[in-house]
C-alpha atoms as a PDB file:
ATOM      1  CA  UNK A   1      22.643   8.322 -13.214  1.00  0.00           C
ATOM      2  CA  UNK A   2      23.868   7.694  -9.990  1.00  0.00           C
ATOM      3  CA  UNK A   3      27.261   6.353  -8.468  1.00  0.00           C
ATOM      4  CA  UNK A   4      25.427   4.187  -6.650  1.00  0.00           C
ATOM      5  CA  UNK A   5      26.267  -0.189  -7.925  1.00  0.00           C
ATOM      6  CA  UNK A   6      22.995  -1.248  -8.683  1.00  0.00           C
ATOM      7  CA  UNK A   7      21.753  -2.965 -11.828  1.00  0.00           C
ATOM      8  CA  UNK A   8      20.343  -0.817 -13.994  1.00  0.00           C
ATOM      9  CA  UNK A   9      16.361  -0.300 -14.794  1.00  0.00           C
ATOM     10  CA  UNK A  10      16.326  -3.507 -12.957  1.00  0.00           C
ATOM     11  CA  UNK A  11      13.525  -4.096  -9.688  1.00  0.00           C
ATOM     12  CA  UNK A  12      15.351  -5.085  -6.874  1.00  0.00           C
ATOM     13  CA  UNK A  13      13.526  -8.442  -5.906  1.00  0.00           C
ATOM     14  CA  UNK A  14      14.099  -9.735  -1.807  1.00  0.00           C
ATOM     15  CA  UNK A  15      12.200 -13.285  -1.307  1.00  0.00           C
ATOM     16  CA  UNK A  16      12.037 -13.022   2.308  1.00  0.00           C
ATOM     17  CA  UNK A  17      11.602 -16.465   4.004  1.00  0.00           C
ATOM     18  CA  UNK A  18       9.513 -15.408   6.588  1.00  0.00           C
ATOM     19  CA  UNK A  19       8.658 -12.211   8.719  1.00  0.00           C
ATOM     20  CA  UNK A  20      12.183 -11.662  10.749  1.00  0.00           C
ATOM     21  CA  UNK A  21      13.606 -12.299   7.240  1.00  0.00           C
ATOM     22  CA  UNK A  22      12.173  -8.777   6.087  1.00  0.00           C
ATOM     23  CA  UNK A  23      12.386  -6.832   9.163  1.00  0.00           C
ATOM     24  CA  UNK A  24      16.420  -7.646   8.977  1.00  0.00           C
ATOM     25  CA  UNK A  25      16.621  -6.759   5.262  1.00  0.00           C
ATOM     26  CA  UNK A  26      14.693  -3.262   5.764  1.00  0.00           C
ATOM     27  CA  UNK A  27      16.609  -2.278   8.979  1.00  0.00           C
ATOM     28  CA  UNK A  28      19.631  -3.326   7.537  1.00  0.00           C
ATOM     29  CA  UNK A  29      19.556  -2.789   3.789  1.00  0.00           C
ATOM     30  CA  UNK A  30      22.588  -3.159   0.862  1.00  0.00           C
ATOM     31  CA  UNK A  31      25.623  -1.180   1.825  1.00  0.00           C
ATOM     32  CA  UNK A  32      25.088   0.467  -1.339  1.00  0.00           C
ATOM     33  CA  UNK A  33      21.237   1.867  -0.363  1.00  0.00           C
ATOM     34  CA  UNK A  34      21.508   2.265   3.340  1.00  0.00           C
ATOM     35  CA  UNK A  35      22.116   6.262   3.012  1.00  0.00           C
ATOM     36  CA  UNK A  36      19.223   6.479   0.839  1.00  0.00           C
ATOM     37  CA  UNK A  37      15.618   7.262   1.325  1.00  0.00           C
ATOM     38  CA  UNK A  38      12.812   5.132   0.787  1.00  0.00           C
ATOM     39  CA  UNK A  39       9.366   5.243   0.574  1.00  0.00           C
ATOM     40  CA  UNK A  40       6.925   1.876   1.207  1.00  0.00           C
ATOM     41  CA  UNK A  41       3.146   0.612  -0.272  1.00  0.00           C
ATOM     42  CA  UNK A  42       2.178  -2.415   1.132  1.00  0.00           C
ATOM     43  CA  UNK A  43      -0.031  -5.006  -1.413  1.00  0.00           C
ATOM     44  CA  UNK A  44      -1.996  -8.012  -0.056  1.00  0.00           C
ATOM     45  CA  UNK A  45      -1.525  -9.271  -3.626  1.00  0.00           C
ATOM     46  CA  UNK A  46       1.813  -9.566  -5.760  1.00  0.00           C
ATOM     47  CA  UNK A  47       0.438  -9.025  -9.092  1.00  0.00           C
ATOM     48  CA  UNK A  48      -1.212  -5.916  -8.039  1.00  0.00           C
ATOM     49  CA  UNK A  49      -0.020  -3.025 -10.020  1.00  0.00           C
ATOM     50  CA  UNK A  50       1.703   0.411  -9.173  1.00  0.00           C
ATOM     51  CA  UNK A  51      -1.538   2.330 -10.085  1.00  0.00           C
ATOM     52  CA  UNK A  52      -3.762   4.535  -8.621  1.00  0.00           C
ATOM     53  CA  UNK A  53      -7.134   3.147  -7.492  1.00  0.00           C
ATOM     54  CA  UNK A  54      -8.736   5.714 -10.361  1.00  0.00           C
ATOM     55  CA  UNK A  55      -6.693   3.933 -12.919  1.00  0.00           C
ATOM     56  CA  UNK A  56      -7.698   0.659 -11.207  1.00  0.00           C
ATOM     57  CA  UNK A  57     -11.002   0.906 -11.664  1.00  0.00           C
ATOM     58  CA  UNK A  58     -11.440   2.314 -15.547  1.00  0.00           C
ATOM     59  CA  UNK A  59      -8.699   0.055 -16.726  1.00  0.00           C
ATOM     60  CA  UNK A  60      -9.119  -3.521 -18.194  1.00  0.00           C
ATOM     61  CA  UNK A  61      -6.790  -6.047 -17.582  1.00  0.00           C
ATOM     62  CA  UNK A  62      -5.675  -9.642 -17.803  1.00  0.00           C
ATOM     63  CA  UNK A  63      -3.833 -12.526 -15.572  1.00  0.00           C
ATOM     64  CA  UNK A  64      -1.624 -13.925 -17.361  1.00  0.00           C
ATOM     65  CA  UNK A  65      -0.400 -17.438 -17.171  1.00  0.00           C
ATOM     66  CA  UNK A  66       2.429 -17.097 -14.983  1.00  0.00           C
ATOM     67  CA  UNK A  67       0.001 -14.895 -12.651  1.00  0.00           C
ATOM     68  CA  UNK A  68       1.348 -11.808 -13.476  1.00  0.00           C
ATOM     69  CA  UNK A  69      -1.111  -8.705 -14.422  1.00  0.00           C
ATOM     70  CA  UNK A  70      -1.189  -7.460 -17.289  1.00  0.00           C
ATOM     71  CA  UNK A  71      -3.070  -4.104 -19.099  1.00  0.00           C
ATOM     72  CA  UNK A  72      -4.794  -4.032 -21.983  1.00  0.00           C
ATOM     73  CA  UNK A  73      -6.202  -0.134 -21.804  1.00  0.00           C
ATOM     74  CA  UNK A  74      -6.518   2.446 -18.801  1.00  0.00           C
ATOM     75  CA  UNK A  75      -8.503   5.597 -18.951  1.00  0.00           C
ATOM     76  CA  UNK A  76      -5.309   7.967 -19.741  1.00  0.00           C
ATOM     77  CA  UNK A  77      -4.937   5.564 -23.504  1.00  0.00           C
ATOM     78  CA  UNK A  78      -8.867   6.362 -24.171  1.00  0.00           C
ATOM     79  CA  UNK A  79      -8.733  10.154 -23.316  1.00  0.00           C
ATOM     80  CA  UNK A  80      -5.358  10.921 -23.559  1.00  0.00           C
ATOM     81  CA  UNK A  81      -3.765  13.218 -21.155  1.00  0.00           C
ATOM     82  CA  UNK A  82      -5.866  16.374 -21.532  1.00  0.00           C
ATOM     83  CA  UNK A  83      -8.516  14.036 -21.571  1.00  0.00           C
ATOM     84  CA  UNK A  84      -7.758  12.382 -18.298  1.00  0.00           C
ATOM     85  CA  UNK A  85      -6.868  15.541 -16.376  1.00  0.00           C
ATOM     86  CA  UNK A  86     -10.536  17.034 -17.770  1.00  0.00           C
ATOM     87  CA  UNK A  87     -11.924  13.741 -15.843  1.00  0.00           C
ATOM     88  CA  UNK A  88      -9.854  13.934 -12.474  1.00  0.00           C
ATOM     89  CA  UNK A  89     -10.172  18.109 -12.352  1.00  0.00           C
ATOM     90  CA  UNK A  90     -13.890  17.044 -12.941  1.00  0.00           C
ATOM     91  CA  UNK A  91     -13.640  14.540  -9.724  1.00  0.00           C
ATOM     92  CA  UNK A  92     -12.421  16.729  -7.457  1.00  0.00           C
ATOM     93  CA  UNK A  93     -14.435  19.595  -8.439  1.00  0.00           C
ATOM     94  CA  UNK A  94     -17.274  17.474  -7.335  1.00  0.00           C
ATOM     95  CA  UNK A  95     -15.801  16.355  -3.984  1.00  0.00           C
ATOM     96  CA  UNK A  96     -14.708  20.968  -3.401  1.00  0.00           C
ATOM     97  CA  UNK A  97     -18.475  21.465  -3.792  1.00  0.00           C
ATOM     98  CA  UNK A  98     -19.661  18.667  -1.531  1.00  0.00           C
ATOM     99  CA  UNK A  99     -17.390  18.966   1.609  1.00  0.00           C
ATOM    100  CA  UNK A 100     -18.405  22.907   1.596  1.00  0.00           C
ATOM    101  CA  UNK A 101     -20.763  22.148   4.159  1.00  0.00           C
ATOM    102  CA  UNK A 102     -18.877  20.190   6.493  1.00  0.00           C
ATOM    103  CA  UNK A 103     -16.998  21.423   9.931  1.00  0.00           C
ATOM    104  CA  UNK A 104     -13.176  21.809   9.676  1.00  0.00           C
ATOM    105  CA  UNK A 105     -12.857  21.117   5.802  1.00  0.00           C
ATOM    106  CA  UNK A 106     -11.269  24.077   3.852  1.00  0.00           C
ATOM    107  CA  UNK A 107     -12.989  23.832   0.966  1.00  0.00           C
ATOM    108  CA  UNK A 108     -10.336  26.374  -0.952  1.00  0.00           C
ATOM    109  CA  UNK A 109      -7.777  24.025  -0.309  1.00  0.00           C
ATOM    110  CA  UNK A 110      -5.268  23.158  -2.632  1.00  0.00           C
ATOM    111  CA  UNK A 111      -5.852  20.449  -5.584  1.00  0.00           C
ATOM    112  CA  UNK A 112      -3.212  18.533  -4.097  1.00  0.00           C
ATOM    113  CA  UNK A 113      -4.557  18.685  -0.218  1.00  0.00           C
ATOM    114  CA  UNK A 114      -8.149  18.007  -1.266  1.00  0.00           C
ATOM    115  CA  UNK A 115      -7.178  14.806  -3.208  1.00  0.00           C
ATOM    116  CA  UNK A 116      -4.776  13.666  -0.208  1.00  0.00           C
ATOM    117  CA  UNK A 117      -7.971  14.377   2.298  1.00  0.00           C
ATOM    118  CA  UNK A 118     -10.394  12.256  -0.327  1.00  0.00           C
ATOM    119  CA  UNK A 119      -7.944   9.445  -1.330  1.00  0.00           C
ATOM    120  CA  UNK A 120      -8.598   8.409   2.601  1.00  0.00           C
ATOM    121  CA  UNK A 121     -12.169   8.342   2.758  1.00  0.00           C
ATOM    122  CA  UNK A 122     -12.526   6.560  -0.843  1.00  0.00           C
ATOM    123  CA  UNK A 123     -12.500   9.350  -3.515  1.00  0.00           C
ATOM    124  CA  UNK A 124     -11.052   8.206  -6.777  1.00  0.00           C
ATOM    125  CA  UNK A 125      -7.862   9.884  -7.764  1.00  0.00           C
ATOM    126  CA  UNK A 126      -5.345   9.699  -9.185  1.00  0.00           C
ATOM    127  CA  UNK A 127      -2.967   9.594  -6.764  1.00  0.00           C
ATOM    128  CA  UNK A 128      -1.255   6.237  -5.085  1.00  0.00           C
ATOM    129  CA  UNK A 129      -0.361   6.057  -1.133  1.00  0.00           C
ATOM    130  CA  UNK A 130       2.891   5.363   0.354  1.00  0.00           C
ATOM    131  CA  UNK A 131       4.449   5.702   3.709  1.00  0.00           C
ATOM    132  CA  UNK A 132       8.090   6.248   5.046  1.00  0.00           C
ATOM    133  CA  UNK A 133       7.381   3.319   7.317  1.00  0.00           C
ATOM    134  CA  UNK A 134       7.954  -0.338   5.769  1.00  0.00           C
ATOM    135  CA  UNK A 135       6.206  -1.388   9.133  1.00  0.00           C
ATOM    136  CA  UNK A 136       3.076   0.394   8.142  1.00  0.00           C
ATOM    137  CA  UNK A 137       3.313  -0.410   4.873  1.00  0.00           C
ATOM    138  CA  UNK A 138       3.588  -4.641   5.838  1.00  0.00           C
ATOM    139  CA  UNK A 139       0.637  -3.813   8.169  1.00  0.00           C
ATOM    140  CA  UNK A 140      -1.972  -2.917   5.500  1.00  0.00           C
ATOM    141  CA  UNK A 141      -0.455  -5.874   3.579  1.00  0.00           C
ATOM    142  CA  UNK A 142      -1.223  -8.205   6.386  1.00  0.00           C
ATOM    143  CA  UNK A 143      -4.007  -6.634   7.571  1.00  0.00           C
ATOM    144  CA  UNK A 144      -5.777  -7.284   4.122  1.00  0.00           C
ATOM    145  CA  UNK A 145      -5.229 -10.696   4.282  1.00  0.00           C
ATOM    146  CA  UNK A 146      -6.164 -11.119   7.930  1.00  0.00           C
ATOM    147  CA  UNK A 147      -9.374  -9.763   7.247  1.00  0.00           C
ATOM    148  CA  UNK A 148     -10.111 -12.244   4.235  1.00  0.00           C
ATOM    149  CA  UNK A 149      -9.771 -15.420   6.867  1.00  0.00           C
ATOM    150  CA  UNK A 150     -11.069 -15.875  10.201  1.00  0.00           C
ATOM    151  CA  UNK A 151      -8.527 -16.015  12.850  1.00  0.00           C
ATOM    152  CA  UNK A 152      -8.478 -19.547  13.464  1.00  0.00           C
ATOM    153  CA  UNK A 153      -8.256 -19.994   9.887  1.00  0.00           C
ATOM    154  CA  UNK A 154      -5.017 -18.198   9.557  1.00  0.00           C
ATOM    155  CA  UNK A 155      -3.581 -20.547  11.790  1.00  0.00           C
ATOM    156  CA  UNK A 156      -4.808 -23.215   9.966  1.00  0.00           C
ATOM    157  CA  UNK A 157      -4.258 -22.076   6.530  1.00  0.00           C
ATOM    158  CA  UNK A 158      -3.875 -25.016   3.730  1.00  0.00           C
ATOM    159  CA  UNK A 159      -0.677 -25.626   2.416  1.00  0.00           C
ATOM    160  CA  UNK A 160      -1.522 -24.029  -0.815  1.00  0.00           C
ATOM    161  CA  UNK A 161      -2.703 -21.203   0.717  1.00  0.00           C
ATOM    162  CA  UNK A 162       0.560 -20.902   3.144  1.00  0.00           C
ATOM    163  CA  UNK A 163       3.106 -20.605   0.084  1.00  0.00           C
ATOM    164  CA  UNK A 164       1.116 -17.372  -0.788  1.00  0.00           C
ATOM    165  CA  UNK A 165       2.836 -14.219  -0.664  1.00  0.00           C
ATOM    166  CA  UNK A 166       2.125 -10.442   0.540  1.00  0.00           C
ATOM    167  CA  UNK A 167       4.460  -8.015  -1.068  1.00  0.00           C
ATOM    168  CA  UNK A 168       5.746  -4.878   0.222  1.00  0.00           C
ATOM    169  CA  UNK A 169       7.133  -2.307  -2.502  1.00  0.00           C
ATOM    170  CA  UNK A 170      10.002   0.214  -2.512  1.00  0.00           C
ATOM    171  CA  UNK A 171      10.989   3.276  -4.208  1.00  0.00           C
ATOM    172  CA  UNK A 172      14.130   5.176  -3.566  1.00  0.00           C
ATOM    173  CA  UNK A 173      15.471   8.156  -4.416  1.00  0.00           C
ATOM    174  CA  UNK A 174      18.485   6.525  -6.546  1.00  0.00           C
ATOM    175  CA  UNK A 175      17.921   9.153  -9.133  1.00  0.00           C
ATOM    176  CA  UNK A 176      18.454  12.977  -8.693  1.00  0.00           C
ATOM    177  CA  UNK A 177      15.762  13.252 -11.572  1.00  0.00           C
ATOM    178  CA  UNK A 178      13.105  10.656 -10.134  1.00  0.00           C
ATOM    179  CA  UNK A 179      10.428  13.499 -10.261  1.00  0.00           C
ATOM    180  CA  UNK A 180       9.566  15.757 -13.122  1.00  0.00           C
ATOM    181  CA  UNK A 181       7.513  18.579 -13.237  1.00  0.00           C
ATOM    182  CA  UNK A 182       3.806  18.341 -15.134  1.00  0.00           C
ATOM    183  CA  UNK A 183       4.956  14.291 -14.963  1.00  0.00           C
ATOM    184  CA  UNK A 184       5.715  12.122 -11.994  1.00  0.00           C
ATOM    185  CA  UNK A 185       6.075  13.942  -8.242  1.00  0.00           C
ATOM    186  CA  UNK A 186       6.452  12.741  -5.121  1.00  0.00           C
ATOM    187  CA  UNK A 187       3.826  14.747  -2.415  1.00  0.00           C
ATOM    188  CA  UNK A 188       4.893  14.928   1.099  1.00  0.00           C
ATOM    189  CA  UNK A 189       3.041  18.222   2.678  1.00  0.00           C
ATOM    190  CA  UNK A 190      -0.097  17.246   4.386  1.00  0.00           C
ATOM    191  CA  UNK A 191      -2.937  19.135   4.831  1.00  0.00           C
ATOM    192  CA  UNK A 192      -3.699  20.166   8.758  1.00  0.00           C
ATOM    193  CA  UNK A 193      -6.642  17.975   8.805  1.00  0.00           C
ATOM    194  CA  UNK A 194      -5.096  14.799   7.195  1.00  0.00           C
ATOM    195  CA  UNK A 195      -5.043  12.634  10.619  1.00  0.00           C
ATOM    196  CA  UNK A 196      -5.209   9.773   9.332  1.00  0.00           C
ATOM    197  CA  UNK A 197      -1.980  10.673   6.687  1.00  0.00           C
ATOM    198  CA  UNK A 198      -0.108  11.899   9.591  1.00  0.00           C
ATOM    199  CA  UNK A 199      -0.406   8.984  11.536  1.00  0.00           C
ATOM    200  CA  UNK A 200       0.478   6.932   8.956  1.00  0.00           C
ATOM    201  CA  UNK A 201       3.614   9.332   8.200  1.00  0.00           C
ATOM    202  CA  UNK A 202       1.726   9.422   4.110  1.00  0.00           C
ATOM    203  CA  UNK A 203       2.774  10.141   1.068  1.00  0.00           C
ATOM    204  CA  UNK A 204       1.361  10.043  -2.162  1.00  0.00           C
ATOM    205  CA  UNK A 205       2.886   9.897  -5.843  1.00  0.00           C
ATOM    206  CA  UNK A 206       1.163  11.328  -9.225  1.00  0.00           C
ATOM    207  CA  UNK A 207       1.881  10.153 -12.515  1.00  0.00           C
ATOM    208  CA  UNK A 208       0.590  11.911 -15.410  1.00  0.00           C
ATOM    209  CA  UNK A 209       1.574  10.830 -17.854  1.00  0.00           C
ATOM    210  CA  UNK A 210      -0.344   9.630 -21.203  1.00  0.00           C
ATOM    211  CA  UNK A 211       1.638   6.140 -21.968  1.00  0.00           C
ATOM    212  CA  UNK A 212       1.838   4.540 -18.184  1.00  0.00           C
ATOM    213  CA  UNK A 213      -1.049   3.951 -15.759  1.00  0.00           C
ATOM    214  CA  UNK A 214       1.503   2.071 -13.426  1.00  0.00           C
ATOM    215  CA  UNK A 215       4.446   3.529 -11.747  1.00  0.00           C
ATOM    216  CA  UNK A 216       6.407   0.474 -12.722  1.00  0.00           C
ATOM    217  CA  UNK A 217       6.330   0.350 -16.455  1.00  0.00           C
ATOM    218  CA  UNK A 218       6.618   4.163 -16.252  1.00  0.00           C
ATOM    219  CA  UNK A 219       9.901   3.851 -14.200  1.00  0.00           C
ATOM    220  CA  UNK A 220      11.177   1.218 -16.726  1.00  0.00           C
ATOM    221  CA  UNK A 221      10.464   3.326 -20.215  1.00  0.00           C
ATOM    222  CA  UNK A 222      12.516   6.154 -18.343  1.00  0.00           C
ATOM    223  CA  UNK A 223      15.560   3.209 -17.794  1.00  0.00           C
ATOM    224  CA  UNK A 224      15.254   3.970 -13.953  1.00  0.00           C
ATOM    225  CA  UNK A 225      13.234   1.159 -13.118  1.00  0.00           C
ATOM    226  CA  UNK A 226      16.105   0.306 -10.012  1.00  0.00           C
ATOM    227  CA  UNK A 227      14.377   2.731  -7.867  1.00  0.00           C
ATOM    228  CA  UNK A 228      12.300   0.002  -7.227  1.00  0.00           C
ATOM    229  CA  UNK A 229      12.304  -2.735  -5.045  1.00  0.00           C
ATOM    230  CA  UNK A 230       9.570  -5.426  -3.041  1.00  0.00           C
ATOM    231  CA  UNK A 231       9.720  -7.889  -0.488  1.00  0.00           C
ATOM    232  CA  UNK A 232       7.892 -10.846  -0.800  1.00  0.00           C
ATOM    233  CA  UNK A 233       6.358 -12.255   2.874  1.00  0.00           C
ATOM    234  CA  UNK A 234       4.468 -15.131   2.709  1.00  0.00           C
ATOM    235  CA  UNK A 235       1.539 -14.726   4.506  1.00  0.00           C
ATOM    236  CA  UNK A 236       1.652 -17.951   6.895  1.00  0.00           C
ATOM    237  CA  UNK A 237       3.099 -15.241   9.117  1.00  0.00           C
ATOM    238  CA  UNK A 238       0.531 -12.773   9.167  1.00  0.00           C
ATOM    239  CA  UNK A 239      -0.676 -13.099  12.752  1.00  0.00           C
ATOM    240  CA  UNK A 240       3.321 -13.574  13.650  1.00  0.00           C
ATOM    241  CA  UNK A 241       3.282 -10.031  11.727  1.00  0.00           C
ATOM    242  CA  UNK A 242       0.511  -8.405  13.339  1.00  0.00           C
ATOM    243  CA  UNK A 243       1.706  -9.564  16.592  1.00  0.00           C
ATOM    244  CA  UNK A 244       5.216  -7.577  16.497  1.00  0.00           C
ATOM    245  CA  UNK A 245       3.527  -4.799  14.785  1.00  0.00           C
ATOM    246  CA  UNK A 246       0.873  -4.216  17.790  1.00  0.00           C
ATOM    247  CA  UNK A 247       4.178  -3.700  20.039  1.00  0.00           C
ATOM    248  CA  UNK A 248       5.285  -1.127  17.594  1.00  0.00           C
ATOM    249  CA  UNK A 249       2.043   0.293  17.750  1.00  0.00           C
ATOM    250  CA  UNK A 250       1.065   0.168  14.535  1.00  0.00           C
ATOM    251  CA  UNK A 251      -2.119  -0.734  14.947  1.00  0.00           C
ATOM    252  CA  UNK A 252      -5.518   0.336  13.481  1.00  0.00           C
ATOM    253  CA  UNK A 253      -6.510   2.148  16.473  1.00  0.00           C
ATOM    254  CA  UNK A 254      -3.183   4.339  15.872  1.00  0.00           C
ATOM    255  CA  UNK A 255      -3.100   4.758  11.722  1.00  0.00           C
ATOM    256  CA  UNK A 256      -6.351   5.542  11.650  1.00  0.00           C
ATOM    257  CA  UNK A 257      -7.112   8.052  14.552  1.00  0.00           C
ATOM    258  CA  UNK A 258     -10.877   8.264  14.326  1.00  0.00           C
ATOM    259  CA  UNK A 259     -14.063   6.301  15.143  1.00  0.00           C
ATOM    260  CA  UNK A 260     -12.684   4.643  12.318  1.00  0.00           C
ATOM    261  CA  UNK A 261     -10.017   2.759  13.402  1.00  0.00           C
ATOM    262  CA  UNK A 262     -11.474   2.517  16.529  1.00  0.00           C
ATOM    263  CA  UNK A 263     -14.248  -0.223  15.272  1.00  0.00           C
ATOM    264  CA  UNK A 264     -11.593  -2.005  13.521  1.00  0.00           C
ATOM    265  CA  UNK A 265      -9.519  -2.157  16.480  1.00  0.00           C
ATOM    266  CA  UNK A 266     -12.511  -3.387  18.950  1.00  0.00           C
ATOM    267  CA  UNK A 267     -13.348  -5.890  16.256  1.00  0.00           C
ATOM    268  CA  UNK A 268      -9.444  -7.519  16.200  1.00  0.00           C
ATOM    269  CA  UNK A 269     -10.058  -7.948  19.531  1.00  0.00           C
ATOM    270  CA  UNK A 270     -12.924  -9.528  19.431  1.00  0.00           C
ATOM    271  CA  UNK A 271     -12.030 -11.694  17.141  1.00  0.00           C
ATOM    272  CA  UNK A 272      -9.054 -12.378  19.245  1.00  0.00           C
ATOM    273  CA  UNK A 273     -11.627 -12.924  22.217  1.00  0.00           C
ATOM    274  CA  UNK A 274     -13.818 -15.425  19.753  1.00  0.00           C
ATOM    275  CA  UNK A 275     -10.323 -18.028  18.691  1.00  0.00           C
ATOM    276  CA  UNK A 276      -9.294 -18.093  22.652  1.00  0.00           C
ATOM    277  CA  UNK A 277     -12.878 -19.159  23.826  1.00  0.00           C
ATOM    278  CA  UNK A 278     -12.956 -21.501  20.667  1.00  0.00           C
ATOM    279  CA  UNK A 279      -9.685 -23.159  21.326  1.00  0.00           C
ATOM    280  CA  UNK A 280     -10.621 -23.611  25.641  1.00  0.00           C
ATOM    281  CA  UNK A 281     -13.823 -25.714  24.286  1.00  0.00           C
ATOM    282  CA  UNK A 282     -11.392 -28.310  21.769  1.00  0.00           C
ATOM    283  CA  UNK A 283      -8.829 -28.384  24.714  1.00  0.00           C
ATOM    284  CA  UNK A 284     -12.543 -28.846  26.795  1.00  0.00           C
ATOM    285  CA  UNK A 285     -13.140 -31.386  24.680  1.00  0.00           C
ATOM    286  CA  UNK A 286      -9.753 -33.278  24.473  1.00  0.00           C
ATOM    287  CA  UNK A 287      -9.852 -33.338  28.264  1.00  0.00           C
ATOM    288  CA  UNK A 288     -13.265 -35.279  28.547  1.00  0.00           C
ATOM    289  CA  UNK A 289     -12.687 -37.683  26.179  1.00  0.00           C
ATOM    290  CA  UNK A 290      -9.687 -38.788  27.062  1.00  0.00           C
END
């Protein structure tokens, strides 16, 4: 255990009031974590699990009445470890044999390199994506959410909708033993090609283990669970958020360098293009009536 005074296999919880609220808390963190590293994942939902979008998908779950999430089986209960590894090594042997045939893969890549260059272009694994950057992390967050409304709308949103929250996670290295070998590990090398990773300064985490599908009940059973922490943002301040980010630069043109991000970005600014002409006509409007 570390020296470090934080509550033990407790999740550090910050309810941020608004967007400067959480850009002051990460730049300026607890005296007691500011020397240590952290890593960021960025959920448009709160009661989203820790869990990797392969778990996602052959797991079945339940909302429970507070809201909170809550698993009744994943895939690594049904075919227990060996079992699970069988179907991921299965996965990716699938995905080595298909990208033989295209330009600038290595198809002889490692397991690890191959899954990072997949996870990006919507191969299940079982891996989950961080970043080093809570700024990119709060953009996919937002960015999610932007996406559900039109822009207009998310100026407008309801009051129901505006107490909402977006919810940026955390995990630091408070532990010397966070990773273990053949169990959890923490994957920073990137593969040459991994573009979009780079610009997104990725990283990705692995749990196997037989127990846990989500990173958070798996840090709890171990009594570590204070390597974790979120930030809850509500997400009346998306376009606020997106706004400041797009001075950083961290934009979609930038984290994903390809024709990509490149449609996304064209079609922000369209959309951008669409609320301005919009809002002339009402002022239009206003004017001639009056």
């Amino acid at each position: 255990m570390s020296d470090l005074p934080v509550e033990k296999n407790t999740v550090r919880v910050y309810d941020c009031c608004d967007w400067g609220d959480f850009m002051s808390r990460v730049r300026l963190p607890e005296p007691a974590l500011a020397s240590t590293k952290a890593i960021y994942r960025g959920h448009t939902k709160p009661d989203w699990l820790l869990m990797s979008r392969l778990d996602w998908q052959l797991s079945l779950g339940v909302r429970e009445e507070d809201g909170s999430s809550k698993l009744i089986s994943h895939p690594r209960q049904l075919y227990k470890i060996d079992g699970y590894r069988k179907l991921c090594d299965n996965i990716l042997q699938r995905f080595r044999r298909y990208v033989r045939t295209i330009p600038n893969i290595n198809p002889n890549a490692s397991d690890n390199e191959l899954w990072m260059l997949g996870r990006h272009f919507g191969l299940l694994t079982p891996l989950l994506d961080w970043t080093e950057s809570p700024y990119v992390a709060a953009f996919f967050a937002f960015a999610d959410t932007y996406q559900q409304f039109e822009p207009r709308a998310v100026r407008t949103l309801p009051t129901w909708r505006s107490r909402e929250k977006v919810r940026i996670w955390g995990l630091r290295q408070l532990e010397t033993d966070l990773e273990r070998a053949d169990e959890f590990e923490i994957v920073r090398d990137l593969p040459t090609t991994a573009l979009r990773q780079k610009a997104q300064s990725g990283v990705f985490t692995i749990l196997w283990t037989e127990d846990h599908a989500d990173l958070e009940s798996y840090l709890k059973a171990r009594d570590i669970a204070h390597c974790l922490e979120y930030y809850d943002i509500p997400i009346a301040n998306t376009l606020e958020a997106l706004t400041d980010l797009k001075l950083m630069n961290v934009t979609p043109a930038v984290l994903f360098p390809d024709l990509y991000g490149a449609a996304w970005q064209a079609n922000i600014a369209t959309d951008e293009i669409g609320y301005q002409i919009s809002s002339l006509a009402r002022a239009r409007k206003l004017i001639e009536s009056s």
